[in-house]
C-alpha atoms as a PDB file:
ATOM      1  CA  UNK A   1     100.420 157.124 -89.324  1.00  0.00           C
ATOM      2  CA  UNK A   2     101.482 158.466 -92.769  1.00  0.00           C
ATOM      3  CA  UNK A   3     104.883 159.331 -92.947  1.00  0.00           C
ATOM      4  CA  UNK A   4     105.825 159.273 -96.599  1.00  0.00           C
ATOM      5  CA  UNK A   5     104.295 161.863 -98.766  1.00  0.00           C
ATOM      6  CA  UNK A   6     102.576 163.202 -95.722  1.00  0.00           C
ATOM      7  CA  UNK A   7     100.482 166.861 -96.581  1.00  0.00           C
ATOM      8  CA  UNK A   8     100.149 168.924 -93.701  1.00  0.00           C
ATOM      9  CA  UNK A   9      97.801 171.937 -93.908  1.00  0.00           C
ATOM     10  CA  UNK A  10     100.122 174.200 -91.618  1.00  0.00           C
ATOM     11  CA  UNK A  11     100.479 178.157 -92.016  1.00  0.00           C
ATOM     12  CA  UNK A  12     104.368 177.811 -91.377  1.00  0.00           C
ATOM     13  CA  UNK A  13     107.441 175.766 -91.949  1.00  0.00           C
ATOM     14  CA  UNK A  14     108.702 175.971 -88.499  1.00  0.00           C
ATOM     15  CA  UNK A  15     107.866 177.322 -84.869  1.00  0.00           C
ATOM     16  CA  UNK A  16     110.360 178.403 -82.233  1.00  0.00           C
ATOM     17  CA  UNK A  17     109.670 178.060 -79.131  1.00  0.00           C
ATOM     18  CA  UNK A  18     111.680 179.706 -76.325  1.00  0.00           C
ATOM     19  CA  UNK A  19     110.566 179.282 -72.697  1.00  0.00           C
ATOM     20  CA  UNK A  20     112.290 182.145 -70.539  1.00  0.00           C
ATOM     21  CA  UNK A  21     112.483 182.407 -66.459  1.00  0.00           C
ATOM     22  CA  UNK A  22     114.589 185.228 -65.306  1.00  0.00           C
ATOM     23  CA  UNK A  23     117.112 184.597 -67.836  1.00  0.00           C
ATOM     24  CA  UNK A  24     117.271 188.452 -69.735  1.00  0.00           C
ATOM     25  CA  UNK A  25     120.509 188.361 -70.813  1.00  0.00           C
ATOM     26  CA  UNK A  26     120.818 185.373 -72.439  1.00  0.00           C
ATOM     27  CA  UNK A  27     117.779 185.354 -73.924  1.00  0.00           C
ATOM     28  CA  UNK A  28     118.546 188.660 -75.793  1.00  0.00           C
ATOM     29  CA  UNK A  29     121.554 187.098 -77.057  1.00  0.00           C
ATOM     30  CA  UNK A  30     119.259 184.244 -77.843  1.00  0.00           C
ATOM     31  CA  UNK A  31     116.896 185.740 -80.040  1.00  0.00           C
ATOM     32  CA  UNK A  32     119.802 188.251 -81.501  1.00  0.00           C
ATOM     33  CA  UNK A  33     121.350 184.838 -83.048  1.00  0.00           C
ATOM     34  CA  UNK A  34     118.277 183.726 -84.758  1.00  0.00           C
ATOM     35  CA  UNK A  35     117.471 187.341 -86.098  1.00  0.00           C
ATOM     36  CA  UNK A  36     121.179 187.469 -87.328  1.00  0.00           C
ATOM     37  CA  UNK A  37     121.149 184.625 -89.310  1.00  0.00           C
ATOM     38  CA  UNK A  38     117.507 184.471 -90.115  1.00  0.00           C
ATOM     39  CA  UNK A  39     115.947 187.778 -90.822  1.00  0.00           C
ATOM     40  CA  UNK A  40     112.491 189.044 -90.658  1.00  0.00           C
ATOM     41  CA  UNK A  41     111.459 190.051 -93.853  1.00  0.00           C
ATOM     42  CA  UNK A  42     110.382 193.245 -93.462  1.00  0.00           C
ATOM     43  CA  UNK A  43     106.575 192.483 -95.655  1.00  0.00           C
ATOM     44  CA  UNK A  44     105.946 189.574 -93.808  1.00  0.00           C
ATOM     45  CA  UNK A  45     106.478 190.347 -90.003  1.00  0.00           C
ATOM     46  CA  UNK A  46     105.910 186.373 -89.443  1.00  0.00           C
ATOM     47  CA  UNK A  47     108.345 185.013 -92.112  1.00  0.00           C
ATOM     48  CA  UNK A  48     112.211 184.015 -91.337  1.00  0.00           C
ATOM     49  CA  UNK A  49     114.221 183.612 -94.406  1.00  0.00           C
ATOM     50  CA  UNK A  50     117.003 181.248 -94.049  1.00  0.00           C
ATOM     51  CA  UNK A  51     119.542 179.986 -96.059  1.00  0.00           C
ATOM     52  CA  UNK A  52     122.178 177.216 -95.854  1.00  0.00           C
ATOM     53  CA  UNK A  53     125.084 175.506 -97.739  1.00  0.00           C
ATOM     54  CA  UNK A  54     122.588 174.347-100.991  1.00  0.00           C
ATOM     55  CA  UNK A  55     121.353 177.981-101.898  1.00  0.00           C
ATOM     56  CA  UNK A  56     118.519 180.258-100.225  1.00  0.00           C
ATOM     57  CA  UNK A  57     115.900 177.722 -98.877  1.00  0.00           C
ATOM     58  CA  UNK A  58     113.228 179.877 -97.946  1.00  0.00           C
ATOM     59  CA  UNK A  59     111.138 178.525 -94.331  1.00  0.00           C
ATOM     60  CA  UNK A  60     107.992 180.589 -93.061  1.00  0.00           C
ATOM     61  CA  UNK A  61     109.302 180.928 -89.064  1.00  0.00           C
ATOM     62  CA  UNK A  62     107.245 182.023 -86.325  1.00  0.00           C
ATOM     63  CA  UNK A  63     108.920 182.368 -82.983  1.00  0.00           C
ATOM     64  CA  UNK A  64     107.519 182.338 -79.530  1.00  0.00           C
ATOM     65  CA  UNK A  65     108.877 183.736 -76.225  1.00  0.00           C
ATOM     66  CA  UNK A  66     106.867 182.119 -72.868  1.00  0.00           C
ATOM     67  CA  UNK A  67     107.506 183.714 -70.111  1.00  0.00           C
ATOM     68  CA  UNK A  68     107.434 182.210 -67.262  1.00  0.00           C
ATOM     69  CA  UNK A  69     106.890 185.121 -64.465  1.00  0.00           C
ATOM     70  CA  UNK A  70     110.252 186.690 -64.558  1.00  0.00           C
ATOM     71  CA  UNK A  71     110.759 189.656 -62.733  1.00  0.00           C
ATOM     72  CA  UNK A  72     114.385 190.554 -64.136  1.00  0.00           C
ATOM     73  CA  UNK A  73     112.229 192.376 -67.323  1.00  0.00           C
ATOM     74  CA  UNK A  74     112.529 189.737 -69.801  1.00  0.00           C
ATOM     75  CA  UNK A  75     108.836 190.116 -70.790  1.00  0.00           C
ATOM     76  CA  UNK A  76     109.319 194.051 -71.449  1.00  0.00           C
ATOM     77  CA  UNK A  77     113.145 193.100 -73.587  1.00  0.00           C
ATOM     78  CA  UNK A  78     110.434 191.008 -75.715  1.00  0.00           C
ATOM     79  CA  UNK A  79     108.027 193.630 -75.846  1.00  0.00           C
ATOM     80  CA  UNK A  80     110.106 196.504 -76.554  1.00  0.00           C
ATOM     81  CA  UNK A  81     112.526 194.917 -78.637  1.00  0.00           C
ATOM     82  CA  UNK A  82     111.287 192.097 -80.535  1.00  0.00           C
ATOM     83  CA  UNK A  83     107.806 193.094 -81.771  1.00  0.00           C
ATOM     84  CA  UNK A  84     107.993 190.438 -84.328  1.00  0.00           C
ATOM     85  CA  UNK A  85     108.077 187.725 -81.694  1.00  0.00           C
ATOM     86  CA  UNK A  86     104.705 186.097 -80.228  1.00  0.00           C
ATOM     87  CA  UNK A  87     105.041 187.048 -76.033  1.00  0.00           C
ATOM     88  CA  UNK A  88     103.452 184.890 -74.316  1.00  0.00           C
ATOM     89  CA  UNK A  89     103.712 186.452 -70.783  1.00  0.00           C
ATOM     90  CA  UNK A  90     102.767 183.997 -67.749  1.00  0.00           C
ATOM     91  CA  UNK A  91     101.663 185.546 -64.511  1.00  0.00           C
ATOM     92  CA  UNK A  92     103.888 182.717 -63.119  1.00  0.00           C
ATOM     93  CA  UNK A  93     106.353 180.012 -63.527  1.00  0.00           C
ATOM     94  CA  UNK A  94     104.381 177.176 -65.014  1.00  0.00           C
ATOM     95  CA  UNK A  95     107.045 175.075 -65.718  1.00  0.00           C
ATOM     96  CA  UNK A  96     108.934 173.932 -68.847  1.00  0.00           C
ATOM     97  CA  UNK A  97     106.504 171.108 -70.127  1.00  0.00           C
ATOM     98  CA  UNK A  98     103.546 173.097 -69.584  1.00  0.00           C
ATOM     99  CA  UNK A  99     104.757 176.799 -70.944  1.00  0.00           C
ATOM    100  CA  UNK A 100     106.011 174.934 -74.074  1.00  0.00           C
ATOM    101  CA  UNK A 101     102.488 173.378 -74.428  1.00  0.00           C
ATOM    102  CA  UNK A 102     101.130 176.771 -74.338  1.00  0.00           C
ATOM    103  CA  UNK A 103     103.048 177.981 -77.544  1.00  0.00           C
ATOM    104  CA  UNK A 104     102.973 174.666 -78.901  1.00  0.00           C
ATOM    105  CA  UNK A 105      99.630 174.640 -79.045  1.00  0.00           C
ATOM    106  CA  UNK A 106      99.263 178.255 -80.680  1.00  0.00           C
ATOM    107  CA  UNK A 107     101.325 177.658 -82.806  1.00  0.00           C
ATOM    108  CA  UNK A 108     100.903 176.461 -86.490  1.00  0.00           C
ATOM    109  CA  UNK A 109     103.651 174.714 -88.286  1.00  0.00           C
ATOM    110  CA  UNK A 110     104.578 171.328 -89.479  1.00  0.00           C
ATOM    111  CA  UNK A 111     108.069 171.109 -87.159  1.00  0.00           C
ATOM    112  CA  UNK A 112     108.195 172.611 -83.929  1.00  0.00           C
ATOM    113  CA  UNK A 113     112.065 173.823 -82.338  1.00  0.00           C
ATOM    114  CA  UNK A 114     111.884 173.976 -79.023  1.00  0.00           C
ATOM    115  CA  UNK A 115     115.241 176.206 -77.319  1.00  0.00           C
ATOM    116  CA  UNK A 116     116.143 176.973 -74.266  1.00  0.00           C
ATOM    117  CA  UNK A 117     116.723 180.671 -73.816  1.00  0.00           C
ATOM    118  CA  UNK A 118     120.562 180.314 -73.347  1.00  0.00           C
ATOM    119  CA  UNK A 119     120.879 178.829 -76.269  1.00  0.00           C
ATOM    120  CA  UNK A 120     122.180 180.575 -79.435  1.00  0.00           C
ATOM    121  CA  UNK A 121     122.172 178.901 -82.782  1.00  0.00           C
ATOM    122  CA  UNK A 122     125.131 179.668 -85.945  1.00  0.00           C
ATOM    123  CA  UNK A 123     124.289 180.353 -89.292  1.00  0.00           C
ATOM    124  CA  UNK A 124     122.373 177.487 -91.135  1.00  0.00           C
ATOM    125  CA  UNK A 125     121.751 175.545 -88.036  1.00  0.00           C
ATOM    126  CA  UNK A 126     118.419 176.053 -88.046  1.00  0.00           C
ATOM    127  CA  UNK A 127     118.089 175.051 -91.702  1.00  0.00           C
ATOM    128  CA  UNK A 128     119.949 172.015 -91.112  1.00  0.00           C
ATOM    129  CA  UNK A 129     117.418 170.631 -88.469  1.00  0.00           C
ATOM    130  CA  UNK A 130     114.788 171.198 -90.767  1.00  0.00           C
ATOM    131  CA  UNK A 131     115.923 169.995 -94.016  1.00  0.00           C
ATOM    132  CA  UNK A 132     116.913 166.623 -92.068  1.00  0.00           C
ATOM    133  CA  UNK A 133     113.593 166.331 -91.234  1.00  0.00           C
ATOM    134  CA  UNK A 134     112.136 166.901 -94.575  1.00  0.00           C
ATOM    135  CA  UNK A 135     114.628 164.200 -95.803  1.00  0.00           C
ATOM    136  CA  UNK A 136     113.948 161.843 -92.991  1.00  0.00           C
ATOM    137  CA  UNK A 137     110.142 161.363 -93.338  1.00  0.00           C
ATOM    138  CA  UNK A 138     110.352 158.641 -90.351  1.00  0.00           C
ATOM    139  CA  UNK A 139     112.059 161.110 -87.697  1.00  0.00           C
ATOM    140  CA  UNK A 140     109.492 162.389 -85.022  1.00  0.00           C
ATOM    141  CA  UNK A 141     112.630 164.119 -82.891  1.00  0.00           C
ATOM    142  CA  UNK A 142     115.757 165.295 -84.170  1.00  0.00           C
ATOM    143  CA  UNK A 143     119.041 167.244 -82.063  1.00  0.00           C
ATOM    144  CA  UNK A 144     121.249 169.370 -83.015  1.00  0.00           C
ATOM    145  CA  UNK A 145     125.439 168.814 -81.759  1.00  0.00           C
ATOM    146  CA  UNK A 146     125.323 171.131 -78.871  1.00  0.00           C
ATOM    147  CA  UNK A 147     128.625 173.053 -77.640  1.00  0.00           C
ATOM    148  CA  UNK A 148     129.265 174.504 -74.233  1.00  0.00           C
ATOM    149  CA  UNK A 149     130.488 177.748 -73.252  1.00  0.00           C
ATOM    150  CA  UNK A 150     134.000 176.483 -72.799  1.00  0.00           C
ATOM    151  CA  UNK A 151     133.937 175.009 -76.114  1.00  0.00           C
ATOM    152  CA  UNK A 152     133.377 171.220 -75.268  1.00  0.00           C
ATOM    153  CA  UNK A 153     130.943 168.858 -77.033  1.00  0.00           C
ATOM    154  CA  UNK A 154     127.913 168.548 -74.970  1.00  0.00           C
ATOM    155  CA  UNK A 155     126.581 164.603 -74.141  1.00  0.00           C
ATOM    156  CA  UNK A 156     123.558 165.718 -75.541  1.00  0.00           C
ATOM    157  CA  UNK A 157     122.060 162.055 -76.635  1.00  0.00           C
ATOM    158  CA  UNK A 158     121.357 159.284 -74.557  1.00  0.00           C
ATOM    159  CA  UNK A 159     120.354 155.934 -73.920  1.00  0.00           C
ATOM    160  CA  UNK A 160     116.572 155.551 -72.264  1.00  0.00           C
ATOM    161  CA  UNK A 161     118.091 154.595 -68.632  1.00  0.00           C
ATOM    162  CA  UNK A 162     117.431 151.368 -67.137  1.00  0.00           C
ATOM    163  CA  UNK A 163     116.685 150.807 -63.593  1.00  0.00           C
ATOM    164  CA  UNK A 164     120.462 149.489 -62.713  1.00  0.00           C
ATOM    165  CA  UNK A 165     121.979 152.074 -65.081  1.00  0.00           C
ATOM    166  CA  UNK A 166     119.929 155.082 -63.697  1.00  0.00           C
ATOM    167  CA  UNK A 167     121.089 154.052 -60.015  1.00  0.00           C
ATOM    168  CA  UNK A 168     124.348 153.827 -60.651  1.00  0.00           C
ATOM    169  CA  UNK A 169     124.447 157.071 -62.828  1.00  0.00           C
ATOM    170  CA  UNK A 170     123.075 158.850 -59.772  1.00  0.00           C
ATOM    171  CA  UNK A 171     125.173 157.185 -57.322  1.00  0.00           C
ATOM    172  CA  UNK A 172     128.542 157.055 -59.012  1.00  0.00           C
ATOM    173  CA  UNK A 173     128.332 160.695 -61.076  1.00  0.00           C
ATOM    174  CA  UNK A 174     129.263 162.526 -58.447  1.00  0.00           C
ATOM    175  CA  UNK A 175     131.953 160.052 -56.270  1.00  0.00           C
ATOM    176  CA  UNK A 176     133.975 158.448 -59.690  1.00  0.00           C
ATOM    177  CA  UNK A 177     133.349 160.709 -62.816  1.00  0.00           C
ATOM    178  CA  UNK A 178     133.361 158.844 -66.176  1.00  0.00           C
ATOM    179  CA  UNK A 179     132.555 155.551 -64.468  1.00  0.00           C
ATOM    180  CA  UNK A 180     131.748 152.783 -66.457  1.00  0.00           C
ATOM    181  CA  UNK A 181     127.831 153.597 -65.927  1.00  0.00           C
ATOM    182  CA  UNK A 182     127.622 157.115 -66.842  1.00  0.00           C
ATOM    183  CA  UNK A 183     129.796 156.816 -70.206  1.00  0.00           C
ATOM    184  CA  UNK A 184     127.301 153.770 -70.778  1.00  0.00           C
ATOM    185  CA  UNK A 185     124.403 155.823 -70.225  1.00  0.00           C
ATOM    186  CA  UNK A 186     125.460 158.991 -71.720  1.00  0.00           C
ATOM    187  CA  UNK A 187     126.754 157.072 -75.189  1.00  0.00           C
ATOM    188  CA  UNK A 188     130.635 159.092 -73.987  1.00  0.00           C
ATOM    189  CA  UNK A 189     132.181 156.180 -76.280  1.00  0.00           C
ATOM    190  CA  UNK A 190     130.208 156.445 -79.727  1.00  0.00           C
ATOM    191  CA  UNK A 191     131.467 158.867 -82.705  1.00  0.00           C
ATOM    192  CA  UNK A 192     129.250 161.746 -83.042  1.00  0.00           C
ATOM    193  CA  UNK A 193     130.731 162.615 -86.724  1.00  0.00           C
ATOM    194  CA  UNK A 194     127.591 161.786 -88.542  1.00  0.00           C
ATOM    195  CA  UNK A 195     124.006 161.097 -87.581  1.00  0.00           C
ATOM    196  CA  UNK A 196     122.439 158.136 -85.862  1.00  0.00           C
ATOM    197  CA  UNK A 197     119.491 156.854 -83.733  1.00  0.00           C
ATOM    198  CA  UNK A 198     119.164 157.679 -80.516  1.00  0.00           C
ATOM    199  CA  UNK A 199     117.040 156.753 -77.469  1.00  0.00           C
ATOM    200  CA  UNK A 200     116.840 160.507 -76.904  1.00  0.00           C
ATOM    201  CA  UNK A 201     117.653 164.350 -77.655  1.00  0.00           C
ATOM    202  CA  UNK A 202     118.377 167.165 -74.988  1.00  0.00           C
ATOM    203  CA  UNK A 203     115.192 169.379 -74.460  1.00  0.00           C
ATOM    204  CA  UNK A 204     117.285 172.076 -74.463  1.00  0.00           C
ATOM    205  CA  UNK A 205     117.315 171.933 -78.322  1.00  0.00           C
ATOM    206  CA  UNK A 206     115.163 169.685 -80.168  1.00  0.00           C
ATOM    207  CA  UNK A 207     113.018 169.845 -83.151  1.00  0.00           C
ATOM    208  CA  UNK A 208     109.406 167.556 -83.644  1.00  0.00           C
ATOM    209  CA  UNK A 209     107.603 166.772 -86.839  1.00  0.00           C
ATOM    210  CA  UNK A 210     104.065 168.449 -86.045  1.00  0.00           C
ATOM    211  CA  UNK A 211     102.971 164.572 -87.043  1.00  0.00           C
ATOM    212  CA  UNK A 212     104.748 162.971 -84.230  1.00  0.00           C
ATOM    213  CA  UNK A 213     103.884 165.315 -81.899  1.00  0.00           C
ATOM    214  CA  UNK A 214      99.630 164.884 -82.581  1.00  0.00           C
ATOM    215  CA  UNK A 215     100.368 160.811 -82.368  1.00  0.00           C
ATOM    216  CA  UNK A 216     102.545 160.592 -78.781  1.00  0.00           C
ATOM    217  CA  UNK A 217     100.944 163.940 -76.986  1.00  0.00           C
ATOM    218  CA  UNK A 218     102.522 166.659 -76.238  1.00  0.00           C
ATOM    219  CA  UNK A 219     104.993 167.280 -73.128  1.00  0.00           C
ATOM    220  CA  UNK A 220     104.026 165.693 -69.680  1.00  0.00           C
ATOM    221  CA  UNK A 221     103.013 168.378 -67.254  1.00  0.00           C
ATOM    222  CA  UNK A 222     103.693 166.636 -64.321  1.00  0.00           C
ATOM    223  CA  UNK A 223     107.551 167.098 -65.104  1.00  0.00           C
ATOM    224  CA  UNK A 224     107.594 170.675 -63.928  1.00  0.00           C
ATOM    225  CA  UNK A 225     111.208 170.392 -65.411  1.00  0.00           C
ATOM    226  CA  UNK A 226     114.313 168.074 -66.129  1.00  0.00           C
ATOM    227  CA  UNK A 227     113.440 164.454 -67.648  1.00  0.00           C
ATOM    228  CA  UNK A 228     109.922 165.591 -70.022  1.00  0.00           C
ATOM    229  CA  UNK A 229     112.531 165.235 -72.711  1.00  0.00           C
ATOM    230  CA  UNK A 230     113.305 161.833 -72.193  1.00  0.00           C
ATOM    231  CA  UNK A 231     109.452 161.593 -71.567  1.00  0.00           C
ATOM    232  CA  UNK A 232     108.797 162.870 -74.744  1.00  0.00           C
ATOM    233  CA  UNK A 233     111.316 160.766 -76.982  1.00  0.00           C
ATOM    234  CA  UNK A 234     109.876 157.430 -74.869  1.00  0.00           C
ATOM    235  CA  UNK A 235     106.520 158.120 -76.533  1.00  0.00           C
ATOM    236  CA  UNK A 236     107.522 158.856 -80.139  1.00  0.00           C
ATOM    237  CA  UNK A 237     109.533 155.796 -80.161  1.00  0.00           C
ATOM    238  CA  UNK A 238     106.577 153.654 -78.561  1.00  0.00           C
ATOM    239  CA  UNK A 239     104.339 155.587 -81.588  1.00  0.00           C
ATOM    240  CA  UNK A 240     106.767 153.834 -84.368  1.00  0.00           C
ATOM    241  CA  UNK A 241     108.740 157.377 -84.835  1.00  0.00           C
ATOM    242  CA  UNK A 242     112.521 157.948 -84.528  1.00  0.00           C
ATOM    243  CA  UNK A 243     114.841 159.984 -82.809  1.00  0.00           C
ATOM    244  CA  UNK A 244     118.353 161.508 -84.352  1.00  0.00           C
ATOM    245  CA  UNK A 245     121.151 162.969 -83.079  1.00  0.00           C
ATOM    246  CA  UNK A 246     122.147 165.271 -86.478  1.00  0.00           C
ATOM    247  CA  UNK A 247     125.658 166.788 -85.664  1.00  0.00           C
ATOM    248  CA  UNK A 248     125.712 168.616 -89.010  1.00  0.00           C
ATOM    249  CA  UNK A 249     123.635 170.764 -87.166  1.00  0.00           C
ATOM    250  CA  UNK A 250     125.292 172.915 -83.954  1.00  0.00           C
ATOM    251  CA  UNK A 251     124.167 175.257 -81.397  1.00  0.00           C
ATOM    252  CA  UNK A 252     125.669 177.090 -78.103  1.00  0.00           C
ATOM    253  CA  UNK A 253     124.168 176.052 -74.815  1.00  0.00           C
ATOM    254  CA  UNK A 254     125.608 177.999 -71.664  1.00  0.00           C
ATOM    255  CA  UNK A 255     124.224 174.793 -69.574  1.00  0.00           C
ATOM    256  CA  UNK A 256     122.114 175.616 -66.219  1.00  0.00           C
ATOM    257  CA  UNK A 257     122.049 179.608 -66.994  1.00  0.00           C
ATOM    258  CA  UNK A 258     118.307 179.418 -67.939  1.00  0.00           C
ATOM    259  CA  UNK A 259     117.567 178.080 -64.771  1.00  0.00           C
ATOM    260  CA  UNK A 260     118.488 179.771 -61.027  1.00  0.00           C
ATOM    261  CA  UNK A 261     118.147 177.084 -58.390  1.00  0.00           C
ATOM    262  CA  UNK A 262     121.040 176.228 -55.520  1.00  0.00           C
ATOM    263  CA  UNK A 263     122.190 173.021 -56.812  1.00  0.00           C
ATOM    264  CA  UNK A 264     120.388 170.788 -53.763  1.00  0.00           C
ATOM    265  CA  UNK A 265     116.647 172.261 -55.152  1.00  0.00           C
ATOM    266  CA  UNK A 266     117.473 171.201 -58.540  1.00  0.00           C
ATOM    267  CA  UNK A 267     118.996 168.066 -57.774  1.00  0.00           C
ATOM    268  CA  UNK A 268     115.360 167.117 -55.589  1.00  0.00           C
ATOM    269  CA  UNK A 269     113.828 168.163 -58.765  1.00  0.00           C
ATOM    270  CA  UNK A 270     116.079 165.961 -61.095  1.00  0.00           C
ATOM    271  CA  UNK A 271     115.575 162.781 -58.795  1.00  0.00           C
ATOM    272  CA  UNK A 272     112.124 163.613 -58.265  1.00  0.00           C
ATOM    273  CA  UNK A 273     111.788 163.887 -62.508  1.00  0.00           C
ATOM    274  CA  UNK A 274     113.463 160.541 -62.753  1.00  0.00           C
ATOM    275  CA  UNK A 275     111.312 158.407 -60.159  1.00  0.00           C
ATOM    276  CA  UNK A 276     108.355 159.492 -61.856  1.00  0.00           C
ATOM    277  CA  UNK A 277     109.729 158.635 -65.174  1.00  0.00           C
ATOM    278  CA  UNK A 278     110.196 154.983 -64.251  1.00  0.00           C
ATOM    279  CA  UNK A 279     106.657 155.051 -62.408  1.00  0.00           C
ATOM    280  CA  UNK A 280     104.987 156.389 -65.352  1.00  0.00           C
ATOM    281  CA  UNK A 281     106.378 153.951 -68.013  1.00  0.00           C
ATOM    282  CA  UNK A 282     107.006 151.082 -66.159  1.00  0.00           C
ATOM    283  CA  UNK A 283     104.746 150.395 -63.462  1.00  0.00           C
ATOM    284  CA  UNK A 284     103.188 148.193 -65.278  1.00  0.00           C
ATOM    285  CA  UNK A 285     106.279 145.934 -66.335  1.00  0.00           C
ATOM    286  CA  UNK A 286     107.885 143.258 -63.900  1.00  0.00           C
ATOM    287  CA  UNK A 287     110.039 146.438 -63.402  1.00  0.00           C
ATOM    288  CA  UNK A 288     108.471 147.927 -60.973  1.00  0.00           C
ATOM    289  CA  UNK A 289     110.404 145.468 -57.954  1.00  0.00           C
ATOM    290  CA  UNK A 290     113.444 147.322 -58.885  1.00  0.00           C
ATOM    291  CA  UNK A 291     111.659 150.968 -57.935  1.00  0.00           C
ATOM    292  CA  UNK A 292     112.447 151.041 -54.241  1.00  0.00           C
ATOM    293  CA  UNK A 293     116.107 150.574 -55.158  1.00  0.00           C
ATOM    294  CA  UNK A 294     116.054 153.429 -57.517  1.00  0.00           C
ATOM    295  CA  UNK A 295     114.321 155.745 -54.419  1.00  0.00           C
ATOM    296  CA  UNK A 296     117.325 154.914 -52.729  1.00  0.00           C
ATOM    297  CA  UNK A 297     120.062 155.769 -55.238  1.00  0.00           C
ATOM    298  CA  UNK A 298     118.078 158.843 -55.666  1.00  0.00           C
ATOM    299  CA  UNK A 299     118.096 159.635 -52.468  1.00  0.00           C
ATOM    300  CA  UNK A 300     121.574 158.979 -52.156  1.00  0.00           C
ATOM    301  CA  UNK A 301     122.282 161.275 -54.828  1.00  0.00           C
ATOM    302  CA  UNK A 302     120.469 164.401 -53.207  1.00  0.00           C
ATOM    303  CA  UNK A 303     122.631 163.656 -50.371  1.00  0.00           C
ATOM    304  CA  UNK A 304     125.879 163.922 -52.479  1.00  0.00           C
ATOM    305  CA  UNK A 305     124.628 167.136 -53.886  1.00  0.00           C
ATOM    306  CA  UNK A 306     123.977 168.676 -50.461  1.00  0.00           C
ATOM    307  CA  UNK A 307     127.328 167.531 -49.268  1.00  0.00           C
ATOM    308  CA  UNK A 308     129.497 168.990 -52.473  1.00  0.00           C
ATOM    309  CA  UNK A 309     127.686 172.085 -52.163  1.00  0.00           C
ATOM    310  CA  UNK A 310     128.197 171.951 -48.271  1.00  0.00           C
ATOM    311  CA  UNK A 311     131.849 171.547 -48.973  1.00  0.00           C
ATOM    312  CA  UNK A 312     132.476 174.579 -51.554  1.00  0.00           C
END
């Protein structure tokens, strides 16, 4: 695995990949960010310019909408309105991992962004994602700082969850807030002013050296969606490649509005996402006695979610 000095025969500098389910409005606003502050040029319909705080840096950009079945017209917004954009238009909803591994695997560059389609990014946000790659040859993942609507900092990076932490997380989130577990788990207590390793980076916007992503494989299908991120990060790092949390970098998420579940459906899907998580990676570890304790925490947790929601 070649890391230093690496030479990668790749059309483009970067691809964007933007997986969209019924989520118009936000994904126009989504795409009208990255055109803003990264223009087509108009005799190259494939090539973003960009430009951050060090002068005009100059990265080839392809982007990529998937879309995953909608039927509130975000396939014709694409079509009609963004002819410079590569539609890929699904008959249904495939799922995150597997519509991202569709453009992933069209695509041809040597980092690959994937963002959700409420996500907007700021002016040089992109670039900074990029050039921290190029200056961190041994990063196969890097995040941007992500802000929510309200104007909070997002918990974006995380610890890989252990069986006890994971349980409690799921138990405790919803009953005690800010427990002891869930600041643990969700790193609530380190200093986000600068950059640092992470276990893992929020799918919702995360860039991957082309490299890393040929050596772990790309997303896990069998997460139809939640947890593939964590998935994803657990293989680079067991490949010998790192994953940053860059802060100098920022982006809006308006959390959950790319998605339209009740909140008891996505909760079965989270806790289903998680239990396969441990099953995949650590069946085959002493681990695996501590699996029927993590069903029930799970379980307990879908139960909390019905009753909030019951209660509203």
């Amino acid at each position: 695995m070649a890391k230093n000095g690496e030479i990668e025969k790749n059309k483009f500098e970067l691809s964007i990949i933007i997986v969209s389910y019924n989520s118009r409005s936000y994904l126009d606003e989504c795409l009208k960010s990255i055109f803003k502050y990264h223009p087509f040029e108009k005799n190259d319909s494939a090539l973003i310019k960009g430009y951050d705080k060090g002068g005009a840096s100059n990265i080839s950009t392809e982007v990529f909408v998937v879309d995953n079945g909608s039927n509130d017209g975000s396939a014709e917004l694409v079509r009609d309105n963004y002819s410079d954009v590569k539609l890929i238009a699904n008959s249904q909803n495939l799922g995150f991992s597997k519509a991202n591994n569709i453009a992933i695997k069209k695509s041809n560059a040597r980092y690959v962004m994937l963002l959700n389609s409420d996500c907007e990014v700021y002016q040089g946000s992109i670039e900074k994602l990029v050039n921290f790659m190029q200056n961190h040859p041994e990063a196969g993942v890097a995040g941007p700082k992500i802000i929510n609507s309200d104007g909070s900092i997002q918990l974006s990076c995380r610890r890989f969850p252990s069986f006890f932490d994971a349980g409690m997380h799921s138990l405790l989130e919803h009953i005690i807030p800010g427990n002891r577990f869930s600041r643990r788990y969700k790193l609530a207590d380190v200093n986000r002013e600068k950059p640092f390793e992470v276990d893992w980076v929020s799918g919702s916007a995360m860039i991957l050296r082309r490299r890393a992503l040929n050596d772990s494989g790309l997303l896990d299908e069998n997460y139809f969606m939640y947890v593939e991120d964590i998935d994803l990060c657990y293989q680079m790092w067991k490949k010998g490649w790192k994953v940053y949390y860059n802060p100098y970098s920022s982006m809006l998420h308006h959390v959950g509005k790319s998605t339209h579940h009740g909140a008891t459906a996505a909760s079965v899907r989270m806790q289903k996402s998680i239990f396969y998580f441990f099953w995949k990676n650590y069946r085959k570890t002493y681990r695996i006695i501590f699996l029927p304790f993590l069903l029930l925490f799970l379980g307990l947790r879908i139960l909390l979610t019905f009753l909030k929601n019951l209660l509203k």
